[in-house]
N, C-alpha and C. Protein backbone atom coordinates (compact mmCIF):
# COMPACT_ATOMS: atom_id res chain seq x y z
N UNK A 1 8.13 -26.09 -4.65
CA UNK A 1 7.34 -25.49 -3.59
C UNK A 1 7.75 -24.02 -3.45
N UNK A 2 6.75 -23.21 -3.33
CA UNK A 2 7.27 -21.77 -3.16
C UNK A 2 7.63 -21.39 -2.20
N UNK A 3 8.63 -20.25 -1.77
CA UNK A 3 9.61 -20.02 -0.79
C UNK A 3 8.05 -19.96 0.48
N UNK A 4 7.45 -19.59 0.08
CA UNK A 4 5.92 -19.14 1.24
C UNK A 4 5.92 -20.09 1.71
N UNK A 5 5.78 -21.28 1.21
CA UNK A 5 5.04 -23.07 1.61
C UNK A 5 6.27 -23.38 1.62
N UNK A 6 7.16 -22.97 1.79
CA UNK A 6 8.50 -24.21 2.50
C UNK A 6 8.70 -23.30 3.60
N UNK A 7 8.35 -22.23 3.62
CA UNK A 7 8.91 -21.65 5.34
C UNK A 7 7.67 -22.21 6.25
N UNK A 8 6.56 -22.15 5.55
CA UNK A 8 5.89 -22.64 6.18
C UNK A 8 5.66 -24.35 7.05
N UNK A 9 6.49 -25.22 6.22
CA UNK A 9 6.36 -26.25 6.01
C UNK A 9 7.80 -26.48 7.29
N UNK A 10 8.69 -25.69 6.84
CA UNK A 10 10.11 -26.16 8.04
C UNK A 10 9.45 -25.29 9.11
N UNK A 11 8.75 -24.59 9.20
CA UNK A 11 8.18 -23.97 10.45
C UNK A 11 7.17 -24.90 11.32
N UNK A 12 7.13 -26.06 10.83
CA UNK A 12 6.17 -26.94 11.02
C UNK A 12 4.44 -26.90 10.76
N UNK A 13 4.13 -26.09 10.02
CA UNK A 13 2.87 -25.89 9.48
C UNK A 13 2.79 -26.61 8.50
N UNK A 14 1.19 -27.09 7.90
CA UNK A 14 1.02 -28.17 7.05
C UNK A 14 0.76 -27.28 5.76
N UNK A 15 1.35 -27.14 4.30
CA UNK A 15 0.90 -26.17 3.03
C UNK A 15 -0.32 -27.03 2.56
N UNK A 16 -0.45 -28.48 2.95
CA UNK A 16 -1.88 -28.49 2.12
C UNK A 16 -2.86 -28.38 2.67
N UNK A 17 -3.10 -27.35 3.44
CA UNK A 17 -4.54 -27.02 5.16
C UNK A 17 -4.77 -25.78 4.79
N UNK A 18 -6.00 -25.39 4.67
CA UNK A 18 -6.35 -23.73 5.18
C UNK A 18 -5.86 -23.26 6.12
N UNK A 19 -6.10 -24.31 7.23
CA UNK A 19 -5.68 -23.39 8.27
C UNK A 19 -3.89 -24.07 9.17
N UNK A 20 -3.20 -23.17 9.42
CA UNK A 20 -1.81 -23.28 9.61
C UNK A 20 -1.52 -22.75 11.40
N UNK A 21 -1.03 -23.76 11.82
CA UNK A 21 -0.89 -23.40 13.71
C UNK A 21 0.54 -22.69 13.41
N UNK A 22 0.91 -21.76 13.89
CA UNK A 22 1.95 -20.97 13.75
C UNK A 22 2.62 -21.45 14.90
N UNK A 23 4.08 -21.83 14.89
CA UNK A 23 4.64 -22.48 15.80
C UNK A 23 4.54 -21.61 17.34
N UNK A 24 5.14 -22.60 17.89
CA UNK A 24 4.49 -21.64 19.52
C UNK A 24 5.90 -20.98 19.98
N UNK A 25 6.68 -20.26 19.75
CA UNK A 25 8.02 -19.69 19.70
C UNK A 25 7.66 -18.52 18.97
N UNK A 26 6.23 -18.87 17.78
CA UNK A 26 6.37 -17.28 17.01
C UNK A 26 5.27 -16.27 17.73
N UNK A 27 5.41 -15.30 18.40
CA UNK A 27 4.71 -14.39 18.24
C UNK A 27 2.87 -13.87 17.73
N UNK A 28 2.40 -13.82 18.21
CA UNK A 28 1.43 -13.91 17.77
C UNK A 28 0.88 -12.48 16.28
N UNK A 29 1.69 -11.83 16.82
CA UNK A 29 1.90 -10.64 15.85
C UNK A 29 3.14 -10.85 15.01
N UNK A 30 3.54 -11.55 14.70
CA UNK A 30 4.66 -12.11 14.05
C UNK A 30 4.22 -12.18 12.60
N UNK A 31 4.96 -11.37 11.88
CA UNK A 31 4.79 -11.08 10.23
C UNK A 31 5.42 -12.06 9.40
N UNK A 32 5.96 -12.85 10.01
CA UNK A 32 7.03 -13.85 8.64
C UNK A 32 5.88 -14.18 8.11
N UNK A 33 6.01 -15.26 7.15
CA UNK A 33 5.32 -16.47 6.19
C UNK A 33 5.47 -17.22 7.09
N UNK A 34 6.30 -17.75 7.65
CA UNK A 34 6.82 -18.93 8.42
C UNK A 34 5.84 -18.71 9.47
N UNK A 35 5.22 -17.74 10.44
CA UNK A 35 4.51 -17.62 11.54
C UNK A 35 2.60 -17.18 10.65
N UNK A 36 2.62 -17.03 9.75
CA UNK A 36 1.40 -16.85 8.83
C UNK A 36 0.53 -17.78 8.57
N UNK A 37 -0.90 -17.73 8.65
CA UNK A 37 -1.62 -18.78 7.84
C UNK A 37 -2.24 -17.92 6.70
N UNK A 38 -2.65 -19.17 6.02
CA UNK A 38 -2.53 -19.02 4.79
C UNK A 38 -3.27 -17.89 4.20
N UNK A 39 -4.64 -17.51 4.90
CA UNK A 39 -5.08 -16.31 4.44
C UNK A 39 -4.35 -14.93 4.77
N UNK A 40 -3.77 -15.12 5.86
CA UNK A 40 -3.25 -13.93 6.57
C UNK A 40 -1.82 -13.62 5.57
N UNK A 41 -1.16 -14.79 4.82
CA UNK A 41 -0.27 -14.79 3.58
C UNK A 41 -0.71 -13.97 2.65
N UNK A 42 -1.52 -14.72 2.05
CA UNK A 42 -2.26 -14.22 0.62
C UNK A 42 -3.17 -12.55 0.70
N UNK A 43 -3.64 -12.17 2.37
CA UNK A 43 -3.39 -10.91 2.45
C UNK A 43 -2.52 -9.84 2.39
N UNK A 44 -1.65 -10.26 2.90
CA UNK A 44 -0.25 -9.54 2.92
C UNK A 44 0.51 -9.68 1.56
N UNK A 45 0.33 -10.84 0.55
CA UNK A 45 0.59 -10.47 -0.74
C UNK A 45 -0.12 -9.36 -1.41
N UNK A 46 -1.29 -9.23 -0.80
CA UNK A 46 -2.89 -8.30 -1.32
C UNK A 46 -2.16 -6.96 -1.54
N UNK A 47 -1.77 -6.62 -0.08
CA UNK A 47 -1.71 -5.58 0.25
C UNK A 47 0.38 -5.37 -0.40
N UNK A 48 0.91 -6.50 -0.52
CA UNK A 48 2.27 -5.84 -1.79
C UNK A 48 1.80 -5.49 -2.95
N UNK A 49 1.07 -6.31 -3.24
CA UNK A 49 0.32 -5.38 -4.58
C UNK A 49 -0.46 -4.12 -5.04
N UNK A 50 -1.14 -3.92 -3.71
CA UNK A 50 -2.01 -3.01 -3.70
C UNK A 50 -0.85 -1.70 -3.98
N UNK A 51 0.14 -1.78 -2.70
CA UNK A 51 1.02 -0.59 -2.66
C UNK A 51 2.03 -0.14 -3.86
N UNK A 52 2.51 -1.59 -4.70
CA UNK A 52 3.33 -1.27 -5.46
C UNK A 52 2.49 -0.38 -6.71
N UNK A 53 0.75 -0.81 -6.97
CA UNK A 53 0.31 -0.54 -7.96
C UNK A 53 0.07 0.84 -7.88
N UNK A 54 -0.31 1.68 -6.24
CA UNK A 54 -0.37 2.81 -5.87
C UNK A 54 1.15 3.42 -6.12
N UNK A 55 2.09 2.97 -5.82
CA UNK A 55 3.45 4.16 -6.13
C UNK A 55 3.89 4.00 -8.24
N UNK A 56 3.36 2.64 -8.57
CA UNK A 56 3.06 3.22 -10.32
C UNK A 56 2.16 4.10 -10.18
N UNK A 57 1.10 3.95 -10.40
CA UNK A 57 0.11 4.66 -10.85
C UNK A 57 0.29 6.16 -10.18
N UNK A 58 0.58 6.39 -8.94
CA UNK A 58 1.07 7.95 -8.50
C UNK A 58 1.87 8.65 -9.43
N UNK A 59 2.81 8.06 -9.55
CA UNK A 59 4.50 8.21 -10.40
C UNK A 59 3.61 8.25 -11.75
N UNK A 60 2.75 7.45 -12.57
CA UNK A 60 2.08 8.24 -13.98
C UNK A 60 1.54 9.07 -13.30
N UNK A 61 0.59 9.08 -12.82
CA UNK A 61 -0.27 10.82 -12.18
C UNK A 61 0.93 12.07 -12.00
N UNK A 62 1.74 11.37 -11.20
CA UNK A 62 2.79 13.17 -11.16
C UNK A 62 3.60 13.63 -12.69
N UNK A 63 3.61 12.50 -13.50
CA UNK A 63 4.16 12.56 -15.02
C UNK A 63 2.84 13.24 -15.82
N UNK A 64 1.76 13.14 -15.10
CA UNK A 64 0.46 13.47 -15.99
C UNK A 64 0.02 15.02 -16.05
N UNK A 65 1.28 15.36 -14.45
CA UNK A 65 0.79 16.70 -14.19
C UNK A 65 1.38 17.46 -15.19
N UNK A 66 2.43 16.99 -15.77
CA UNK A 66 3.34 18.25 -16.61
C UNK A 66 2.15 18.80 -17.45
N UNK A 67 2.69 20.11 -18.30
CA UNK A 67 1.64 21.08 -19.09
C UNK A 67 1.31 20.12 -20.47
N UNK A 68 0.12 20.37 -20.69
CA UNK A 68 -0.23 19.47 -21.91
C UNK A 68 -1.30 19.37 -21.86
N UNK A 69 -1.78 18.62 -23.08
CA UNK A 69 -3.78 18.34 -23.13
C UNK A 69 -3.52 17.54 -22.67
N UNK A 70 -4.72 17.04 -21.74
CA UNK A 70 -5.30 16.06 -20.90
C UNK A 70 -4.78 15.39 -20.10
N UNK A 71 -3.38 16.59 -19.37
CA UNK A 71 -2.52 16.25 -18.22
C UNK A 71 -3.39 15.73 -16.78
N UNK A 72 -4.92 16.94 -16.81
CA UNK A 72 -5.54 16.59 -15.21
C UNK A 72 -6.16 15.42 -15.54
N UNK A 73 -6.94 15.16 -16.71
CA UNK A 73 -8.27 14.41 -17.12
C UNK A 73 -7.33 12.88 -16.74
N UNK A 74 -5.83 12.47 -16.94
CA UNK A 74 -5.55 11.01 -17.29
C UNK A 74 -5.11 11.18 -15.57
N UNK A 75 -4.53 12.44 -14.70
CA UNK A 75 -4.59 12.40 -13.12
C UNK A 75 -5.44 11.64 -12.21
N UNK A 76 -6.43 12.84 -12.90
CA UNK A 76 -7.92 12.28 -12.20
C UNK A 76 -8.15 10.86 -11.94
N UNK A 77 -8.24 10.18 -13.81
CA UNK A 77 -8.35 8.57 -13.55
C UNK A 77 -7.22 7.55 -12.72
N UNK A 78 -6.14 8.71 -12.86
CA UNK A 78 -5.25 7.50 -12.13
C UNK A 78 -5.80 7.41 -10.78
N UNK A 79 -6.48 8.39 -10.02
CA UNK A 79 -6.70 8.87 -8.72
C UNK A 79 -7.69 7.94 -8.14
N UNK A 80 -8.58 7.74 -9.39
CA UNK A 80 -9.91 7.03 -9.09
C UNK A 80 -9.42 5.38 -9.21
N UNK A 81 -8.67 5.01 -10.06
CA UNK A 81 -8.48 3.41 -10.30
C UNK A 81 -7.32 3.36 -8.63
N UNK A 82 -6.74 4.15 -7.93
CA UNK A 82 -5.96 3.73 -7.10
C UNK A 82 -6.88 4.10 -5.93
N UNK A 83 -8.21 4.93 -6.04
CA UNK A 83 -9.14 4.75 -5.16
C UNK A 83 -10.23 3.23 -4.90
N UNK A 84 -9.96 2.39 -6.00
CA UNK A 84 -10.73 1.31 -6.22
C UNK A 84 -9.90 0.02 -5.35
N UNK A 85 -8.52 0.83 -5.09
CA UNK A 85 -7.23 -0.16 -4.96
C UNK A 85 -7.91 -0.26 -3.37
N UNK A 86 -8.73 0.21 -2.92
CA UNK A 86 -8.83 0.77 -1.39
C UNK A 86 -9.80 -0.70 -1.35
N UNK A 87 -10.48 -1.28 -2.07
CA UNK A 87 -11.52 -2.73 -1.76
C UNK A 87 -10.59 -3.60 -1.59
N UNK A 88 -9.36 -4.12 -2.11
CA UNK A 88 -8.28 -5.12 -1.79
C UNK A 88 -7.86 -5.03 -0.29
N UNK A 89 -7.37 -3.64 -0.44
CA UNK A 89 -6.74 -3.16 0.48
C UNK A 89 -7.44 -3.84 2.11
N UNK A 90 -8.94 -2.90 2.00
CA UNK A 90 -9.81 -3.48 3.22
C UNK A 90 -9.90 -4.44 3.37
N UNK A 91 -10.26 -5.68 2.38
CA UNK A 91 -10.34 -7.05 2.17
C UNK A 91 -8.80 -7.06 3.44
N UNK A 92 -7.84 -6.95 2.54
CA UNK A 92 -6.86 -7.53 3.75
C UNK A 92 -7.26 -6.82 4.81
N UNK A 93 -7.73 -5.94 5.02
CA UNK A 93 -7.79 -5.92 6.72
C UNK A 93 -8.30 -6.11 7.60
N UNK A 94 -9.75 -6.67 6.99
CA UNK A 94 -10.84 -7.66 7.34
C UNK A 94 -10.15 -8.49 7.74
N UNK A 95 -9.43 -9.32 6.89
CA UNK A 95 -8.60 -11.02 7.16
C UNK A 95 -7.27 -10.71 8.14
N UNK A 96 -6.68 -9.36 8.36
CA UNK A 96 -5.55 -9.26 9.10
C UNK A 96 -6.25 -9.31 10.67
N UNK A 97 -7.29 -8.74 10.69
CA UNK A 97 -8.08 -8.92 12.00
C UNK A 97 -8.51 -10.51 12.24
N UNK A 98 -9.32 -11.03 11.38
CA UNK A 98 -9.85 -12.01 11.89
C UNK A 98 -9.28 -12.99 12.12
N UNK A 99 -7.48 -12.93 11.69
CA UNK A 99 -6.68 -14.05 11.73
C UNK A 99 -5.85 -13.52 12.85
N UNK A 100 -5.85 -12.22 13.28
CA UNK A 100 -5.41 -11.82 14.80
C UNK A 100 -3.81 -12.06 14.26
N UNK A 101 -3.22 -11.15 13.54
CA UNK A 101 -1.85 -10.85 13.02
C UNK A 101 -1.45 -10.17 13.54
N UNK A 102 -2.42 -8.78 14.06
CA UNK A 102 -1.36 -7.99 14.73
C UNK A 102 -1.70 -6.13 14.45
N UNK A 103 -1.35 -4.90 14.99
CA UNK A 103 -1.55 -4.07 14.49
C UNK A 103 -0.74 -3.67 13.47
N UNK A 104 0.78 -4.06 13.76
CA UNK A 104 1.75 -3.59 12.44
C UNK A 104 1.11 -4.16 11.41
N UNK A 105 0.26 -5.26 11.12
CA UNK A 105 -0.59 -5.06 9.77
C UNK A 105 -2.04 -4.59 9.43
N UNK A 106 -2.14 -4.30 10.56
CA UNK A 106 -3.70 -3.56 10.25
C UNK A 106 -3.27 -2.07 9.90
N UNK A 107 -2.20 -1.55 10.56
CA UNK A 107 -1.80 -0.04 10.33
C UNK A 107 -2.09 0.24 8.51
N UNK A 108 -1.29 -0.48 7.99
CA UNK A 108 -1.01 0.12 6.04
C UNK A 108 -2.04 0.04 5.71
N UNK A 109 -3.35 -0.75 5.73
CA UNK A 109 -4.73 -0.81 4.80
C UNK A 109 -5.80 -0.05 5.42
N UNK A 110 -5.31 0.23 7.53
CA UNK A 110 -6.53 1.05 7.80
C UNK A 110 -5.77 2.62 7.20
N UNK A 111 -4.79 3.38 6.78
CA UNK A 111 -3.83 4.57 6.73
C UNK A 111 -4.11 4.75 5.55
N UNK A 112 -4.25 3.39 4.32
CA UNK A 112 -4.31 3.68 2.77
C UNK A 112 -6.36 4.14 3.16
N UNK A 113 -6.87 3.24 3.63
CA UNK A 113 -8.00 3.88 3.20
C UNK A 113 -8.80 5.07 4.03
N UNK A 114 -7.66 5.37 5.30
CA UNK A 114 -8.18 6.84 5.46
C UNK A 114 -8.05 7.85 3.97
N UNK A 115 -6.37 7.47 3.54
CA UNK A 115 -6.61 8.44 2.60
C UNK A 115 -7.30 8.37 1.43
N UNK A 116 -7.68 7.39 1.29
CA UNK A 116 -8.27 7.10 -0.06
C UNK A 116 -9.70 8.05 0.21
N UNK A 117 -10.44 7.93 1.55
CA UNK A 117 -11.60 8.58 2.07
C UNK A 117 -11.40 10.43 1.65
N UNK A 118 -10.03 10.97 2.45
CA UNK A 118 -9.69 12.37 2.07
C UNK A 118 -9.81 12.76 0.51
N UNK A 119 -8.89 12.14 -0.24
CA UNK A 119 -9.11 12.19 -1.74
C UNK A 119 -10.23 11.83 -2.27
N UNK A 120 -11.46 11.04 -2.15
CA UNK A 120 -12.28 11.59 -2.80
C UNK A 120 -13.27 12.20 -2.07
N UNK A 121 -12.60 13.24 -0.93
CA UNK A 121 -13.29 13.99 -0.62
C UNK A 121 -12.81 15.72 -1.16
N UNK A 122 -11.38 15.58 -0.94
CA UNK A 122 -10.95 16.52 -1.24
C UNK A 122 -11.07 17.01 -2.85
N UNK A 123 -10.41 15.73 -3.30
CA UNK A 123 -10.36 15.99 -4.40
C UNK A 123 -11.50 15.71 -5.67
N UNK A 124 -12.27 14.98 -5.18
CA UNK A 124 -13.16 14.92 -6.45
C UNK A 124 -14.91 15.30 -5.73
N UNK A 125 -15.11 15.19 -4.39
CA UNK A 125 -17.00 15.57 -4.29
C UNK A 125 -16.40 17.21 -3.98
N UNK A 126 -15.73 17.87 -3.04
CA UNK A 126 -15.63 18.73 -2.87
C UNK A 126 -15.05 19.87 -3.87
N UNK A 127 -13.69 19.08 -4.53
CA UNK A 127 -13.06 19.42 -5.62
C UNK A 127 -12.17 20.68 -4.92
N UNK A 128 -11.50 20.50 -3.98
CA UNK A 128 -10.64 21.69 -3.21
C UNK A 128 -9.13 21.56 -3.96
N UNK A 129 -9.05 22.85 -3.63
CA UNK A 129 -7.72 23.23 -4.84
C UNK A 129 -6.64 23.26 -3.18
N UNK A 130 -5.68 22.80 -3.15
CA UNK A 130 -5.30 22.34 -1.64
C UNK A 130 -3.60 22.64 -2.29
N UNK A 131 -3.18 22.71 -2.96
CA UNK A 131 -1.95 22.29 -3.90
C UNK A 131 -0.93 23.69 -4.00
N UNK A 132 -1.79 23.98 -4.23
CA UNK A 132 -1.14 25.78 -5.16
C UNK A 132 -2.13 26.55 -5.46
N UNK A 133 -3.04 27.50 -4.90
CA UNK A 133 -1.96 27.61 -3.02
C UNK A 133 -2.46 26.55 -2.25
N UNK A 134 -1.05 26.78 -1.44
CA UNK A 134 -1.03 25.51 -0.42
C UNK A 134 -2.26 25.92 0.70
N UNK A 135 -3.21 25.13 1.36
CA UNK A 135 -3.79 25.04 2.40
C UNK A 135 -2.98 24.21 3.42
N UNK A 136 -2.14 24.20 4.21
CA UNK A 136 -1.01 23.71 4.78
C UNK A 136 -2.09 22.19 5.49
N UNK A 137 -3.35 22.58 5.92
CA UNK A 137 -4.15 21.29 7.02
C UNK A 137 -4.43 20.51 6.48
N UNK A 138 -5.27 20.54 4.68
CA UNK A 138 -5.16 19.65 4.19
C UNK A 138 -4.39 18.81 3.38
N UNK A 139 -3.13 19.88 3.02
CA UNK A 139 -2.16 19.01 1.99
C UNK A 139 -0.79 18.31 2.90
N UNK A 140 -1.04 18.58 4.58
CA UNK A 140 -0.19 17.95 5.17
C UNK A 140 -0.75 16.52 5.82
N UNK A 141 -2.23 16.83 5.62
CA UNK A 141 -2.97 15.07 6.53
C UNK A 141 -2.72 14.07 4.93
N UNK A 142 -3.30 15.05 3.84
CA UNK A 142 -2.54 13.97 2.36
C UNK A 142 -1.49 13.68 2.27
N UNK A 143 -0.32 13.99 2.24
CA UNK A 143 0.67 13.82 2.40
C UNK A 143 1.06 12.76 3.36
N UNK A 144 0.64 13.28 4.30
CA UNK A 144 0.98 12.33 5.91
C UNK A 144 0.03 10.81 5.42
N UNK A 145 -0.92 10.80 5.20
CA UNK A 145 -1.37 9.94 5.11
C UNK A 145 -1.51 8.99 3.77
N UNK A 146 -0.93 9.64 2.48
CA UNK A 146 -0.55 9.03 1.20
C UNK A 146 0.98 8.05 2.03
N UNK A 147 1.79 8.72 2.10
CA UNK A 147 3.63 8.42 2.30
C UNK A 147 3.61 7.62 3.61
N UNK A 148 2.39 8.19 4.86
CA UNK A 148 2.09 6.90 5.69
C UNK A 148 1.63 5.41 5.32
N UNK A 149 0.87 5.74 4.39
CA UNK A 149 -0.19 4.41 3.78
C UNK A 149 1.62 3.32 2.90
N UNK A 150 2.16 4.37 2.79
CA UNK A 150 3.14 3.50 1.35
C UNK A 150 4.29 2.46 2.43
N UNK A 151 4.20 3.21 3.09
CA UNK A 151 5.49 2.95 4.26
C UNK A 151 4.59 1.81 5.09
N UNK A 152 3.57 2.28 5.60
CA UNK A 152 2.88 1.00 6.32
C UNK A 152 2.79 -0.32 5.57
N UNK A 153 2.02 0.30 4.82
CA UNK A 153 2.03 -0.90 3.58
C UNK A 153 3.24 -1.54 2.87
N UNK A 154 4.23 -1.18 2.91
CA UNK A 154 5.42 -1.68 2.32
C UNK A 154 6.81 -2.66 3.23
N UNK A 155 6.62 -2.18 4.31
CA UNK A 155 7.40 -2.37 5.16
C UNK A 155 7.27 -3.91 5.55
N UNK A 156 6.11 -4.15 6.08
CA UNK A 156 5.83 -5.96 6.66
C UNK A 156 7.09 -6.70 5.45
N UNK A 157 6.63 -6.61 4.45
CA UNK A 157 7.30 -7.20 3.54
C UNK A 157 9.17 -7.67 3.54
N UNK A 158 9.57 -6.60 4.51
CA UNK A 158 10.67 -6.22 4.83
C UNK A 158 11.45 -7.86 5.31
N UNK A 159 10.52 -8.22 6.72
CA UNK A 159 10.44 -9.78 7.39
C UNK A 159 10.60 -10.75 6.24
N UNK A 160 9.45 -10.35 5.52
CA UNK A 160 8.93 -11.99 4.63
C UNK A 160 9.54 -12.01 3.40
N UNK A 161 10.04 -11.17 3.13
CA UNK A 161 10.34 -11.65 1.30
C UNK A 161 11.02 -10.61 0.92
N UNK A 162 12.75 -10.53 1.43
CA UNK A 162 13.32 -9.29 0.99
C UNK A 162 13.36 -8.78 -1.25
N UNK A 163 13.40 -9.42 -1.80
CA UNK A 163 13.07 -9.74 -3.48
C UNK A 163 11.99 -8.60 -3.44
N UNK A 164 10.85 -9.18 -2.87
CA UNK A 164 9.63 -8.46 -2.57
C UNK A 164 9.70 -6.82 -2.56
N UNK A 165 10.20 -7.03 -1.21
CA UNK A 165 10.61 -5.42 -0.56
C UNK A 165 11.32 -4.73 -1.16
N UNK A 166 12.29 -5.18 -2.06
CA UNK A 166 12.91 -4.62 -2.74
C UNK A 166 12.44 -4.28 -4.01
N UNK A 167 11.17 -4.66 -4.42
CA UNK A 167 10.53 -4.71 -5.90
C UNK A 167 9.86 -3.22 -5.22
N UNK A 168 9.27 -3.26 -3.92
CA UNK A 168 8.78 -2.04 -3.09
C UNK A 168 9.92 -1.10 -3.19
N UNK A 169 10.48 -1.09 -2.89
CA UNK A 169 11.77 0.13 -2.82
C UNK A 169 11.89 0.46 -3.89
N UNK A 170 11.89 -0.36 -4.52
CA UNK A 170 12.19 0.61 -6.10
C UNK A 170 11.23 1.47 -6.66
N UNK A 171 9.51 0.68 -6.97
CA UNK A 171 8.62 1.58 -7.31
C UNK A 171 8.28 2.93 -6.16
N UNK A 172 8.68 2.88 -4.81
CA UNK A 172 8.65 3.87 -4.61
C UNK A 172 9.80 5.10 -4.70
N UNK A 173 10.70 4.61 -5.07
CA UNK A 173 12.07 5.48 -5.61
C UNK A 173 11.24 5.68 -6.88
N UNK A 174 10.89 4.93 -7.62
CA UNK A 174 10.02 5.70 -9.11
C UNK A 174 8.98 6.74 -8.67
N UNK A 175 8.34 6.58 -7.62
CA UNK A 175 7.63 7.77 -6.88
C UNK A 175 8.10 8.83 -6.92
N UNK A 176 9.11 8.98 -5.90
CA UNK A 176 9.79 10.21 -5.46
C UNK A 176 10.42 10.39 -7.04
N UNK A 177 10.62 10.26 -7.50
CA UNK A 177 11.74 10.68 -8.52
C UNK A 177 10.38 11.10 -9.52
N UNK A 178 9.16 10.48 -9.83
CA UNK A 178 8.32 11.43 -10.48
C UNK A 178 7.73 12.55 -10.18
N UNK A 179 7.92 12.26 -8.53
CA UNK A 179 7.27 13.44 -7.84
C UNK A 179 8.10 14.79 -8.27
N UNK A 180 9.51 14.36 -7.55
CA UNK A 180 10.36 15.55 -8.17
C UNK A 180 10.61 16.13 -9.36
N UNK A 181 10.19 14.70 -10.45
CA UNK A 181 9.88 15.89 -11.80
C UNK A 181 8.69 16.53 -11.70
N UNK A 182 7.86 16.50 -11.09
CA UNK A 182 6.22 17.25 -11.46
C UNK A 182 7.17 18.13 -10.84
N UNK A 183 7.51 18.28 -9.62
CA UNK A 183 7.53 19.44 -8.46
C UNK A 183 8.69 20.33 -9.38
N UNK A 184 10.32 19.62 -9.61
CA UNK A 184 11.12 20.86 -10.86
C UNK A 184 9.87 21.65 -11.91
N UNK A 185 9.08 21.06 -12.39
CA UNK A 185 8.35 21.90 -13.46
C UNK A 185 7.45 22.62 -12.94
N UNK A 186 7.16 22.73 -12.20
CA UNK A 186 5.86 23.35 -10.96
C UNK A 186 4.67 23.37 -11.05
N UNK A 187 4.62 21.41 -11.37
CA UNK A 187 3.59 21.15 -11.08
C UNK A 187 2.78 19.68 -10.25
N UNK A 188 4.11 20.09 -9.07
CA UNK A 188 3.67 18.79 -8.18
C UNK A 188 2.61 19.01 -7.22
């Protein structure tokens, strides 16, 4: 039985039911597995995936920036396949609402797809050069709202499945650490 369906199961919830009564001691905003039903689970797995695949795919994009042929062209696509990441994302937050989890999980998927909205506004209908030179309004709401989205999104995980969180901590240490190579070469 997986660690999910046995917390669930000593929590007194049934693993072979859709739907799971979260014991009456937990919280109604309560993030474990153990206080989770089952969709509101398999969202919150949604959304570990979503984030870990956003701090790879960033971490190739800031490796993509170095000088070279077809450093922006393989950017770009990373930009757009982690803009696609934004339909999972909502999906969970459709189901984080309708299963009444809580705002600490509505925060990471409504924050990822503000920004996902900025970037392809900024960056691909408008095509604004925001970077170098810096426009300080828009490269601080990206920023704020990329490193918000990672942190919202990463954190729940923290409760439910430290393995997890820690698979999170790392790809975003692969983040920062690609970031800082684009940024040493000057071109973060």
């Amino acid at each position: 039985m997986p660690p999910s369906q046995r917390a669930l199961a000593v929590a007194g919830g049934r693993t072979d039911s859709e739907h799971v009564t979260p014991p009456p001691t937990a919280p109604a905003s309560s993030i474990g597995p153990q206080a989770a039903k089952p969709a509101a689970w398999r969202a919150m797995l949604v959304v570990w995936v979503v984030v870990n695949l956003v701090n790879v795919l960033q971490a190739a994009g800031f490796a993509s920036r170095t000088p070279g042929p077809g450093g922006s062209g393989v950017n770009q696509a990373l930009g757009l396949v982690i803009a696609v990441l934004a339909l999972p994302a909502t999906w969970a937050l459709v189901v984080f609402v309708r299963e009444r989890t809580g705002w600490l999980l509505y925060l990471g998927p409504l924050v990822f797809d503000a920004f996902v909205v900025l970037m392809l506004v900024v960056d691909y209908a408008l095509v604004l050069e925001f970077r170098d030179p810096q426009r300080p309004a828009i490269l601080a709401s990206y920023l704020l709202l990329f490193f918000g989205s990672i942190v919202l999104m990463g954190s729940p995980m923290y409760r439910c499945s430290r393995p997890r969180w820690a698979l999170t901590a790392a790809t975003s240490a692969l983040l920062l650490a690609a970031m800082a190579y684009a940024l040493a070469r000057g071109v973060g």
